[in-house]
Protein backbone atom coordinates (compact mmCIF):
# COMPACT_ATOMS: atom_id res chain seq x y z
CA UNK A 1 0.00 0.00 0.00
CA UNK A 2 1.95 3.25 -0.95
CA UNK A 3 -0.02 5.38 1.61
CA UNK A 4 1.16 3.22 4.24
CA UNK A 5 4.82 3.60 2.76
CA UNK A 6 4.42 7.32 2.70
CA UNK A 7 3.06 7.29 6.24
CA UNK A 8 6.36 5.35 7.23
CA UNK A 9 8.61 7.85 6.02
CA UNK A 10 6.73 10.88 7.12
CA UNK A 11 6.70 9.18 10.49
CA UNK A 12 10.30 7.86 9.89
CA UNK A 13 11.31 11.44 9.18
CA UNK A 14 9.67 13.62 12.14
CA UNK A 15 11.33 10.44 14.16
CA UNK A 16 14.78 11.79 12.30
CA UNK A 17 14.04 15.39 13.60
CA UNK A 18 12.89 14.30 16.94
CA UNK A 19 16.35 12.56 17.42
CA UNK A 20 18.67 15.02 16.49
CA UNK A 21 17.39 16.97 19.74
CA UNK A 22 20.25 16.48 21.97
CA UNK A 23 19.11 14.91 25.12
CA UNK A 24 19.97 17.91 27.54
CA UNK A 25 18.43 20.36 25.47
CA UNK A 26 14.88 18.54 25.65
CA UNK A 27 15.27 18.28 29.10
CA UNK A 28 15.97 22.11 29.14
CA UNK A 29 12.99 22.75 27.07
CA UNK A 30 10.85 21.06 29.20
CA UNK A 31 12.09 22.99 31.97
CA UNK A 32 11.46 26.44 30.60
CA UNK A 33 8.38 25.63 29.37
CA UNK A 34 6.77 24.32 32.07
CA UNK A 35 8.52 26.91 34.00
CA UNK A 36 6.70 29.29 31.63
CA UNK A 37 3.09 27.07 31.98
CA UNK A 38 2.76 26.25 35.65
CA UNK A 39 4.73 28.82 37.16
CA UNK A 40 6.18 26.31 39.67
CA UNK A 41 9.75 25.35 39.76
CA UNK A 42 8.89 22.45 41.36
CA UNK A 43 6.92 20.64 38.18
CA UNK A 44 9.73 22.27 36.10
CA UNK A 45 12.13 20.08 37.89
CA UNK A 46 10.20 17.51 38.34
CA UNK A 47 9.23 17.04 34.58
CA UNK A 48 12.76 17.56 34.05
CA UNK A 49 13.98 14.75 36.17
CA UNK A 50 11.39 12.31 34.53
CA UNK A 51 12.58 12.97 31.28
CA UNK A 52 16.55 12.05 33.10
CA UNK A 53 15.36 8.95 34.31
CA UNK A 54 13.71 8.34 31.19
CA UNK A 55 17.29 8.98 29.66
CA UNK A 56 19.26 6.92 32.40
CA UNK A 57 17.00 3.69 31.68
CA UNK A 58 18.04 3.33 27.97
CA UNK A 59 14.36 4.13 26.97
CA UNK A 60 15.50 7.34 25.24
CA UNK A 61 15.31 6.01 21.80
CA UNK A 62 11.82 4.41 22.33
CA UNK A 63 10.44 7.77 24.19
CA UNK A 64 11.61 9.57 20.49
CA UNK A 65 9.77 7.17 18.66
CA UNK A 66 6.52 7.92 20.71
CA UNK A 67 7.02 11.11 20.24
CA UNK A 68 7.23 10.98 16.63
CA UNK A 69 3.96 8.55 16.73
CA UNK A 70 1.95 11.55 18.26
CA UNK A 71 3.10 14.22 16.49
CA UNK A 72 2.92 12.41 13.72
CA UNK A 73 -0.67 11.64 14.48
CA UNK A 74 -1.05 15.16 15.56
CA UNK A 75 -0.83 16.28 12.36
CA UNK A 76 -2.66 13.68 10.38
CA UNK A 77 -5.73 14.43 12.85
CA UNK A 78 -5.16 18.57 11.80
CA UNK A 79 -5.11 17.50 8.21
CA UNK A 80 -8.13 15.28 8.42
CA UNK A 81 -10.32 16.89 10.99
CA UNK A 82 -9.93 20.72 10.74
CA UNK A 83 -11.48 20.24 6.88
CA UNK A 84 -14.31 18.20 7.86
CA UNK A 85 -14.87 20.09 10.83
CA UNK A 86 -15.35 23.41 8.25
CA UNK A 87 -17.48 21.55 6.14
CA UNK A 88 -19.84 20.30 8.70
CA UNK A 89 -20.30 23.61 10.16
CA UNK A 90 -22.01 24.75 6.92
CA UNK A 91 -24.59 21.87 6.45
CA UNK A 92 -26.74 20.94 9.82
CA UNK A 93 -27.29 17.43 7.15
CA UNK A 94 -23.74 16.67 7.27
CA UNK A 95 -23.96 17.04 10.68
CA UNK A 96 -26.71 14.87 11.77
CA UNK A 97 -24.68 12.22 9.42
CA UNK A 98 -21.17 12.65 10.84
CA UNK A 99 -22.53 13.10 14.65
CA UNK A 100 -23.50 9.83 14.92
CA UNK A 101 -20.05 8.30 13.44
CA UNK A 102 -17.67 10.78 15.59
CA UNK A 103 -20.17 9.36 19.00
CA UNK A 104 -18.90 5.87 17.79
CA UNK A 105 -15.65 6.79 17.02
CA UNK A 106 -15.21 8.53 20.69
CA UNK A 107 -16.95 5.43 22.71
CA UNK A 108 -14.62 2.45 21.46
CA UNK A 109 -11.12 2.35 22.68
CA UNK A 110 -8.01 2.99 20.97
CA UNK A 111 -7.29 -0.69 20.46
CA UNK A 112 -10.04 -1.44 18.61
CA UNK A 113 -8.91 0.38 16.07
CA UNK A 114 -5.26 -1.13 15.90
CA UNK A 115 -6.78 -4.53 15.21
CA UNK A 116 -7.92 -4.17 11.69
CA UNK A 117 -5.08 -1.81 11.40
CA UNK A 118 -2.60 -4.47 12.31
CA UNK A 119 -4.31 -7.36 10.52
CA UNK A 120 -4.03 -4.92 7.41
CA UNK A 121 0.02 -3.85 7.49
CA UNK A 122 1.44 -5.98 9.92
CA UNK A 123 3.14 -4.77 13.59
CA UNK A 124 4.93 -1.57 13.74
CA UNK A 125 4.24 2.01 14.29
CA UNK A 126 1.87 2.69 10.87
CA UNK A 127 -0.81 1.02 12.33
CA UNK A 128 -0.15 3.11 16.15
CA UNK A 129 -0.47 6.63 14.02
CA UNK A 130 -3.94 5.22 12.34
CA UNK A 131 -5.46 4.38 15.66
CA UNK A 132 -4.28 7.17 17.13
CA UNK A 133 -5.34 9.43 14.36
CA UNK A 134 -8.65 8.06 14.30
CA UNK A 135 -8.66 9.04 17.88
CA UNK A 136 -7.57 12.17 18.27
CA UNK A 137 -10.27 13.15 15.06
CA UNK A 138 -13.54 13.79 16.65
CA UNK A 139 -12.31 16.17 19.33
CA UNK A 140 -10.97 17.52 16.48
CA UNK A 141 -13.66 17.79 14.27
CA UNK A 142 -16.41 18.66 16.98
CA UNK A 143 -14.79 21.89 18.41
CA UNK A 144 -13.95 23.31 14.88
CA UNK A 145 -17.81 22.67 14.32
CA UNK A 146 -18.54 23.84 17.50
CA UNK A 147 -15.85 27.17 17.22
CA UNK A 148 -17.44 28.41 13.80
CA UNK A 149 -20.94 27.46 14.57
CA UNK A 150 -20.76 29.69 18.03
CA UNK A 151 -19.38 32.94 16.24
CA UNK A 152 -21.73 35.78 17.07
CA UNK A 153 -24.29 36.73 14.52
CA UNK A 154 -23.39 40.07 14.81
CA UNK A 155 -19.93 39.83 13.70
CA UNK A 156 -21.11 37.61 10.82
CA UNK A 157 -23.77 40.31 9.70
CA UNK A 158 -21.56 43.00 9.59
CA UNK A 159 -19.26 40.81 7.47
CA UNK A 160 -22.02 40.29 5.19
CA UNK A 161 -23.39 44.08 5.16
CA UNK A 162 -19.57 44.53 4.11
CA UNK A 163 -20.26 42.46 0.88
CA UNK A 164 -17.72 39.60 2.48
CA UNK A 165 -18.47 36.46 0.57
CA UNK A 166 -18.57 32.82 2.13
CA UNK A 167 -15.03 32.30 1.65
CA UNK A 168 -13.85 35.48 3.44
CA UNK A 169 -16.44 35.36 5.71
CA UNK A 170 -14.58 31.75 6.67
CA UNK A 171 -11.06 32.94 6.62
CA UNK A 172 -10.94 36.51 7.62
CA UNK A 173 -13.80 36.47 10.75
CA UNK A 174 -15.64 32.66 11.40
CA UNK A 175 -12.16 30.85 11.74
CA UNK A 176 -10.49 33.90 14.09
CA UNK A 177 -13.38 34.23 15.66
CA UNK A 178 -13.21 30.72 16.31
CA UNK A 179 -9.60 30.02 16.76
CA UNK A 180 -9.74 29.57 21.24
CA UNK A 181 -12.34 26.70 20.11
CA UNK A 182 -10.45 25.33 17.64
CA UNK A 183 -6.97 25.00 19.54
CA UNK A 184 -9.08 23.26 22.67
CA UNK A 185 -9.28 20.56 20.32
């Protein structure tokens, strides 16, 4: 299947990236940033020294790879979801059909999905980003819905009055308007 080979070397790349972090600057970005976050030096070290131990075990190498698996997936689930999630907003049809499919996809655990996944390509991290993908896509999809559906009626009637058509409406005001929605997802 050449989607599965290109999802192997995207994956195999952002796991390239991931691992030419040096070890002590990860741990020092973790620090700041939780730093930054929290406010609390003591999760800042505390992160910091769980990402050591995580170093000190051997388990570095495996802890890049899961990285790369969720950002990998991260992205995927942006690609996939942030569309749909646009689309859906515009139709209440599409809606009442996708509803019922993201409700199924949100109730069955992750696993379930790695079994025809794994029957399909075989062991390995392909079939982790599909399950997680499939995951990770109705949060997704529901708050970009939910973001561009709540936009105040206002603010989309003056966009209109300003002769704005659908497509700017989308861009320049629904999606900004939207955007605190859209990143809870």
């Amino acid at each position: 299947m050449a989607w599965a080979a290109g999802l192997r070397s995207f994956l195999l790349y952002i796991n390239k990236f991931v691992s030419h972090i040096p070890w002590w600057l990860l741990i020092a970005i973790v620090f700041v940033l939780t730093l930054k976050i929290c406010k609390k030096v003591t999760k800042a070290v505390l992160y910091s020294l769980m990402l050591f131990v995580i170093g000190a075990m051997g388990l570095w190498s495996y802890m890049n790879m899961t990285i790369a698996i969720v950002l990998t997936s991260v992205v995927l689930s942006l690609l996939i979801g942030f569309p749909i999630g646009v689309l859906i907003s515009a139709s209440k049809h599409a809606d009442s059909v996708v509803k019922p499919i993201l409700d199924m996809m949100q109730t069955m655990p992750a696993f379930v999905y790695l079994i025809p996944a794994v029957m399909l390509l075989g062991l390995g991290n392909v079939p982790a980003v599909i399950a997680t993908t499939i995951y990770a896509l109705p949060p997704i999809i529901r708050l970009t819905n939910h973001g561009i559906k709540q936009v105040d009626a206002e603010v989309v009637e003056a966009a209109e009055a300003f002769g704005s058509t659908k497509w700017q409406m989308l861009i320049k005001v629904q999606i900004p308007q939207a955007l605190p929605t859209i990143m809870a997802g």
